[in-house]
N, C-alpha and C. Protein backbone atom coordinates (compact mmCIF):
# COMPACT_ATOMS: atom_id res chain seq x y z
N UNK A 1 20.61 20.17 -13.06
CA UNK A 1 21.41 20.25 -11.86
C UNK A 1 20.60 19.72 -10.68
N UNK A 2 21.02 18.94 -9.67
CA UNK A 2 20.37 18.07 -8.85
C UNK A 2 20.80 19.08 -7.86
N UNK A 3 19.93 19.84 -6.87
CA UNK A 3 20.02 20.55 -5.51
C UNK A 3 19.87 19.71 -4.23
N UNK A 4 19.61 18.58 -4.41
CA UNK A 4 19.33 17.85 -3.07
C UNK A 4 19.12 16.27 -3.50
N UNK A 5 19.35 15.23 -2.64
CA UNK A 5 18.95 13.63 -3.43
C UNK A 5 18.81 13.07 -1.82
N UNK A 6 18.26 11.99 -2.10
CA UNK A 6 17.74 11.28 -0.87
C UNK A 6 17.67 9.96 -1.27
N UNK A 7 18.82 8.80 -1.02
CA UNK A 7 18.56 7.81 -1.36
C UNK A 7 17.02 7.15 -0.73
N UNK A 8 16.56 6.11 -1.05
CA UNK A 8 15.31 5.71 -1.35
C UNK A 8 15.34 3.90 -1.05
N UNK A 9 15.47 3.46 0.05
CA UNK A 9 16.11 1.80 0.85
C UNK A 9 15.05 0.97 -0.35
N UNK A 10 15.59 0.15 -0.57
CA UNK A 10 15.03 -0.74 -1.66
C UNK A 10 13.88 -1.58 -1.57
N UNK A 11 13.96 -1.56 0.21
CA UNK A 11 12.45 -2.11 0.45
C UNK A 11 11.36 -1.44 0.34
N UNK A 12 11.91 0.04 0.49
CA UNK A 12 10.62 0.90 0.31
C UNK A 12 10.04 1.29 -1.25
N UNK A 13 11.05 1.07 -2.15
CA UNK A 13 10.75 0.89 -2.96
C UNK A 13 9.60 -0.22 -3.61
N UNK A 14 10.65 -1.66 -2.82
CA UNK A 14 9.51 -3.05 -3.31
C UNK A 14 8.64 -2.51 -2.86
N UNK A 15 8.00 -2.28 -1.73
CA UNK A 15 6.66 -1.64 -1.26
C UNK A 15 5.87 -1.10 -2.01
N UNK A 16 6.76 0.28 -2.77
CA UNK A 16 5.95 0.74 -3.46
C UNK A 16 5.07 -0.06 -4.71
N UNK A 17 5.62 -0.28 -5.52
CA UNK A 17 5.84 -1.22 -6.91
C UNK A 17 4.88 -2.27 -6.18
N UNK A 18 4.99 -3.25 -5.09
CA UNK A 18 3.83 -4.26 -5.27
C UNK A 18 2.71 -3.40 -4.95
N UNK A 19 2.72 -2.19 -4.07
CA UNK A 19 1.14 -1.77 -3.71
C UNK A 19 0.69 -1.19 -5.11
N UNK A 20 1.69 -0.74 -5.90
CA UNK A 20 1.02 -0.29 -7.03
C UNK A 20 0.10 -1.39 -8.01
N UNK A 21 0.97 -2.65 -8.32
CA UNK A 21 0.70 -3.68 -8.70
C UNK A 21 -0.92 -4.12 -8.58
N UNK A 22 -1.05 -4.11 -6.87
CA UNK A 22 -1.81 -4.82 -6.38
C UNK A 22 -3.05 -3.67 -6.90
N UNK A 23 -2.86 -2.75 -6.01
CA UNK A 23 -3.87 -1.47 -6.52
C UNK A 23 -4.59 -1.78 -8.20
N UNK A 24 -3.58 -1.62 -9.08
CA UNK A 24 -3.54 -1.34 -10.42
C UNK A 24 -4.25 -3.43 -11.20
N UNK A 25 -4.36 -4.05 -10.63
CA UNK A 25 -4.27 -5.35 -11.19
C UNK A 25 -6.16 -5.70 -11.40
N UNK A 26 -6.49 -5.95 -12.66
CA UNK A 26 -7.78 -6.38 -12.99
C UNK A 26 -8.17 -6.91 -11.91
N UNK A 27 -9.53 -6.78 -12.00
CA UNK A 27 -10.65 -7.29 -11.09
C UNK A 27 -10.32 -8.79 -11.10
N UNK A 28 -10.60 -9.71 -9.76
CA UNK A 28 -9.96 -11.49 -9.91
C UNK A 28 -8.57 -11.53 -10.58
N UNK A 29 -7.84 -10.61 -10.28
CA UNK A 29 -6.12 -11.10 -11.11
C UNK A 29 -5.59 -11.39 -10.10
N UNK A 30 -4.14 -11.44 -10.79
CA UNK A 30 -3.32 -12.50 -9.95
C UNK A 30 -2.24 -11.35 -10.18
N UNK A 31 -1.23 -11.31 -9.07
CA UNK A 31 -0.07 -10.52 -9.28
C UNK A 31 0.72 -11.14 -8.36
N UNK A 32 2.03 -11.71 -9.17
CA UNK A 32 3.44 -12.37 -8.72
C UNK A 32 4.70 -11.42 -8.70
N UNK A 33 5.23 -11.29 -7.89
CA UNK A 33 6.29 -10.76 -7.45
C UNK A 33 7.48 -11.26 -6.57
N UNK A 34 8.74 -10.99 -7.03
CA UNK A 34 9.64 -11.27 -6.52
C UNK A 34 10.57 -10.58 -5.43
N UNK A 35 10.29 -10.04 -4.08
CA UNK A 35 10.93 -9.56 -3.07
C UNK A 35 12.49 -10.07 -2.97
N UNK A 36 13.14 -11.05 -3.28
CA UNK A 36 14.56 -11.51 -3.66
C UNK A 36 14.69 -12.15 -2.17
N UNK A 37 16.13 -11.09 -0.97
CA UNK A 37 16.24 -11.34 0.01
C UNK A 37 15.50 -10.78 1.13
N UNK A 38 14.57 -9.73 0.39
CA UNK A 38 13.25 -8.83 1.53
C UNK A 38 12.35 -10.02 1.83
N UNK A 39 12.49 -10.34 3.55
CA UNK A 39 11.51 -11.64 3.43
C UNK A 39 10.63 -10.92 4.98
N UNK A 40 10.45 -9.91 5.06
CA UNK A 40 9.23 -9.45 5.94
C UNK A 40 8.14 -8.67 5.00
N UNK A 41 6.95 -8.51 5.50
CA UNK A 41 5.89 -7.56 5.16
C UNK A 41 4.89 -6.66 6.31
N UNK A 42 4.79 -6.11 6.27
CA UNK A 42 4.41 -5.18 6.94
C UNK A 42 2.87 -4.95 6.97
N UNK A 43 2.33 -4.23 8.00
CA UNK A 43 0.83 -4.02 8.02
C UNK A 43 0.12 -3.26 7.42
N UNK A 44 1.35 -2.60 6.96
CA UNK A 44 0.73 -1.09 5.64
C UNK A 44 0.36 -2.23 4.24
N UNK A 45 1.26 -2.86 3.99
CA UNK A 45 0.91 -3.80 2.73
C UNK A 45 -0.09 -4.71 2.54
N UNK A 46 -0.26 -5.59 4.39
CA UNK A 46 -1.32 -6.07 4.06
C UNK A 46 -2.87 -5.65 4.25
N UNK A 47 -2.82 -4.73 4.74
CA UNK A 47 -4.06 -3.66 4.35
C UNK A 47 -4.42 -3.52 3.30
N UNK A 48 -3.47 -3.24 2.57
CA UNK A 48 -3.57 -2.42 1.25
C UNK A 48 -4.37 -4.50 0.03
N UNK A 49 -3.47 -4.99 0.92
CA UNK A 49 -3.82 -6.28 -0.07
C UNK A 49 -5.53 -6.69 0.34
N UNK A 50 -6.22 -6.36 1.73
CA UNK A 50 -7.14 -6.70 2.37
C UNK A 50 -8.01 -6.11 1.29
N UNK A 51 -7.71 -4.71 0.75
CA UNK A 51 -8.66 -3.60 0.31
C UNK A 51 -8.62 -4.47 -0.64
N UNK A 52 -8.19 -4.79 -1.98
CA UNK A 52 -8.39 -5.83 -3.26
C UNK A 52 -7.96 -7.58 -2.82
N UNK A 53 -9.15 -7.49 -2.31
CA UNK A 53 -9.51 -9.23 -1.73
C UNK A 53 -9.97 -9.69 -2.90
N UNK A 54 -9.80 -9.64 -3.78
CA UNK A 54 -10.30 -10.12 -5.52
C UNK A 54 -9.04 -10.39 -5.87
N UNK A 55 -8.13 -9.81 -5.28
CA UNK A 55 -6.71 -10.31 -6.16
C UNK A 55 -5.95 -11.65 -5.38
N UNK A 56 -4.98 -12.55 -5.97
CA UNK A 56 -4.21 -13.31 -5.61
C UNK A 56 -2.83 -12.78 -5.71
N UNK A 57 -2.01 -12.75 -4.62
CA UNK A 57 -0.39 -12.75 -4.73
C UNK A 57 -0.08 -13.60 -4.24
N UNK A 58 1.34 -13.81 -5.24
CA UNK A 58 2.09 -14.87 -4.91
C UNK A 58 3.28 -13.99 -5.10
N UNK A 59 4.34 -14.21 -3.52
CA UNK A 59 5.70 -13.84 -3.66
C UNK A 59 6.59 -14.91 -3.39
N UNK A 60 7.17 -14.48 -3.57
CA UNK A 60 8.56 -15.46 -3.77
C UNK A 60 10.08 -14.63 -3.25
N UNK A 61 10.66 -15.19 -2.52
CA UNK A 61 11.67 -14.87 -1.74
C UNK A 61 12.57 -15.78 -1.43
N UNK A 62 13.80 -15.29 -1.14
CA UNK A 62 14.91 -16.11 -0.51
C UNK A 62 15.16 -16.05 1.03
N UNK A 63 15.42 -16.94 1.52
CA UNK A 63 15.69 -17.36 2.81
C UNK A 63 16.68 -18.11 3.53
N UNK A 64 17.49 -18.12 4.10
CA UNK A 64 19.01 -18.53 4.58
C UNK A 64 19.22 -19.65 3.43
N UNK A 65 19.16 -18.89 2.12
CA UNK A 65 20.07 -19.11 0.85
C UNK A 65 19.12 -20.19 0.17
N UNK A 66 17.64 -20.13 0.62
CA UNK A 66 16.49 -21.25 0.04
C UNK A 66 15.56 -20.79 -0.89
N UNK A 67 14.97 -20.51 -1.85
CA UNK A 67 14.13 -19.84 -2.13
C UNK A 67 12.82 -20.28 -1.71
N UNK A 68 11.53 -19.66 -1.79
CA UNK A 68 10.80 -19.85 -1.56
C UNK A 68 9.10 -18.98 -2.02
N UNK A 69 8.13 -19.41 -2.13
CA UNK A 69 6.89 -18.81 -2.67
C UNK A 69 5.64 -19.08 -1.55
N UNK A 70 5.30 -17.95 -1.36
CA UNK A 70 4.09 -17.43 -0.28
C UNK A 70 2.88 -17.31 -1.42
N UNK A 71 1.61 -17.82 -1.27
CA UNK A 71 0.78 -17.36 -2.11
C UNK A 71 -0.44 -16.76 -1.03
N UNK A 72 -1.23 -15.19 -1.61
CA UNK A 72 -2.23 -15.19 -0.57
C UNK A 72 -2.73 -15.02 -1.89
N UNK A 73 -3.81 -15.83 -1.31
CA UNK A 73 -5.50 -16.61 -2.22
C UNK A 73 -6.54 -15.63 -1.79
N UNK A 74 -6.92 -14.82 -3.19
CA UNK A 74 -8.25 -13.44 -3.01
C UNK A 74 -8.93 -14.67 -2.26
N UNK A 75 -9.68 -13.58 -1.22
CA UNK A 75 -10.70 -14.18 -0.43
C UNK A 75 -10.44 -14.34 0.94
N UNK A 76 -8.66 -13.84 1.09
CA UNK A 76 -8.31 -14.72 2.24
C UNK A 76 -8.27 -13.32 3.57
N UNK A 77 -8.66 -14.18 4.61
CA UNK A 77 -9.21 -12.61 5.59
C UNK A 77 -7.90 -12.60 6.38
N UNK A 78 -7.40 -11.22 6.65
CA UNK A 78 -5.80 -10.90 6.57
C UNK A 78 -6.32 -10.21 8.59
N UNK A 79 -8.02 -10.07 8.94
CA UNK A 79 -8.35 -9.83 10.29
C UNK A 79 -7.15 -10.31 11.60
N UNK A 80 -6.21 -11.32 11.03
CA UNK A 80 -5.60 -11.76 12.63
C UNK A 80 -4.87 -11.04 12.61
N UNK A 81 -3.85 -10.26 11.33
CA UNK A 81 -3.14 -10.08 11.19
C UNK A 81 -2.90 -8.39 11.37
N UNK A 82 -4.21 -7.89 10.74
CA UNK A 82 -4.46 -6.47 11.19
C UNK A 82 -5.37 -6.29 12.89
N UNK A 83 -5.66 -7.00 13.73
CA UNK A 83 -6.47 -6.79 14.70
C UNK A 83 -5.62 -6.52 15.66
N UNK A 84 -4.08 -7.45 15.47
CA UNK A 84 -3.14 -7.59 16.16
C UNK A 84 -2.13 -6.29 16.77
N UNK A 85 -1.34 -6.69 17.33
CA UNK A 85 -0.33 -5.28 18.01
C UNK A 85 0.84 -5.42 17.16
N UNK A 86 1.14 -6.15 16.47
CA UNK A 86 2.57 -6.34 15.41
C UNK A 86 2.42 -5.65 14.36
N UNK A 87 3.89 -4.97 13.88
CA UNK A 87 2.91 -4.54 12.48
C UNK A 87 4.38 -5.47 11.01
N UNK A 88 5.25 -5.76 11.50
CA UNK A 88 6.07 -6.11 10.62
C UNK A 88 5.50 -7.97 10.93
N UNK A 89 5.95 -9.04 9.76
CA UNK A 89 5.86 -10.27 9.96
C UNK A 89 7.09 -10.82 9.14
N UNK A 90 7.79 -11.84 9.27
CA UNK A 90 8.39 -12.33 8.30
C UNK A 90 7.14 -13.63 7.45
N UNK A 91 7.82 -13.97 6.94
CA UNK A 91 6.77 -14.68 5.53
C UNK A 91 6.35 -15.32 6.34
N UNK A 92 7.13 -16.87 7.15
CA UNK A 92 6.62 -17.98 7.79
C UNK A 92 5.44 -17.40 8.40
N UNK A 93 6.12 -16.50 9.44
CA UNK A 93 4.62 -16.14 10.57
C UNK A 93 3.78 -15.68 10.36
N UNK A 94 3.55 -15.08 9.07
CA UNK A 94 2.25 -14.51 8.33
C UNK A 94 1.41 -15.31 7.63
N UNK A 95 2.00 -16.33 6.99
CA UNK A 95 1.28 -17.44 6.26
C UNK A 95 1.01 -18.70 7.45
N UNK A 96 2.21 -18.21 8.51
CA UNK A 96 0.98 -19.34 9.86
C UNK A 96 -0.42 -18.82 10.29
N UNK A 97 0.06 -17.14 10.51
CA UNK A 97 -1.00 -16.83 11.32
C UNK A 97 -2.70 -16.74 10.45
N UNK A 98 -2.06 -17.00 9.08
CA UNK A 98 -3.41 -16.43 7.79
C UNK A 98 -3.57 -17.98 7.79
N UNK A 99 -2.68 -18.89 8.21
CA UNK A 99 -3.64 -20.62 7.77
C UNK A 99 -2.93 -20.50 6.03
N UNK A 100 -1.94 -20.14 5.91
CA UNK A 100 -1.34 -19.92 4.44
C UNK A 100 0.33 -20.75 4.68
N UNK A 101 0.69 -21.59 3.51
CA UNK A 101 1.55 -22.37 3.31
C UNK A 101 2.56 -21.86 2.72
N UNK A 102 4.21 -22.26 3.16
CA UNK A 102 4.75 -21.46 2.35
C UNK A 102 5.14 -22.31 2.02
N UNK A 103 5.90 -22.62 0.38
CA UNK A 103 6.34 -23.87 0.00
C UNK A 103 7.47 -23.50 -0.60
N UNK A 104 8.59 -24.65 -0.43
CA UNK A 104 10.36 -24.36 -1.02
C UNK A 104 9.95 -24.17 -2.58
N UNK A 105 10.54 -24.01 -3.08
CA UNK A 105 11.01 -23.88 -4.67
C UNK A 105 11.81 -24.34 -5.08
């Protein structure tokens, strides 16, 4: 018998699931993920990606009906992005402000 439920917004979900990913992913791995139409990220995530700078992600997302793939390359210093007063980014402005390319699909 269920006494109480709390839906759970789907981004917070993706959130969860890639930080787990990222957390959980061999030393130098790579972890790809698909966000669909979620095309911001936030400063909680890229923290969390700063802490395993050994790993590579690559996401991939849709965009006024385009798809598209963001890759951040272990190694890459995420400092402009956390030093800053913003804490949400959409893809473009995060892969401008990191010197990171986003390319169509």
């Amino acid at each position: 018998m269920v006494k109480e439920s709390q839906p759970i917004p789907a981004g917070m979900a993706t959130v969860k699931n890639l930080y787990g990913f990222i957390k959980d992913a061999p030393e130098n791995g790579t972890v790809t993920t698909d966000f669909g139409k979620l095309h911001t990220i936030s400063d909680y995530l890229l923290k969390k990606m700063s802490e395993r700078n050994d790993v590579t992600l690559t996401v991939n997302f849709e965009y006024q009906n385009a798809k598209y793939e963001l890759t951040f390359p272990a190694g890459t210093d995420y400092t402009p992005v956390l030093a800053d007063e913003d804490t949400m980014y959409g893809y473009f402005g995060v892969a401008a402000k990191l010197g990171l390319t986003v390319a169509a699909k």
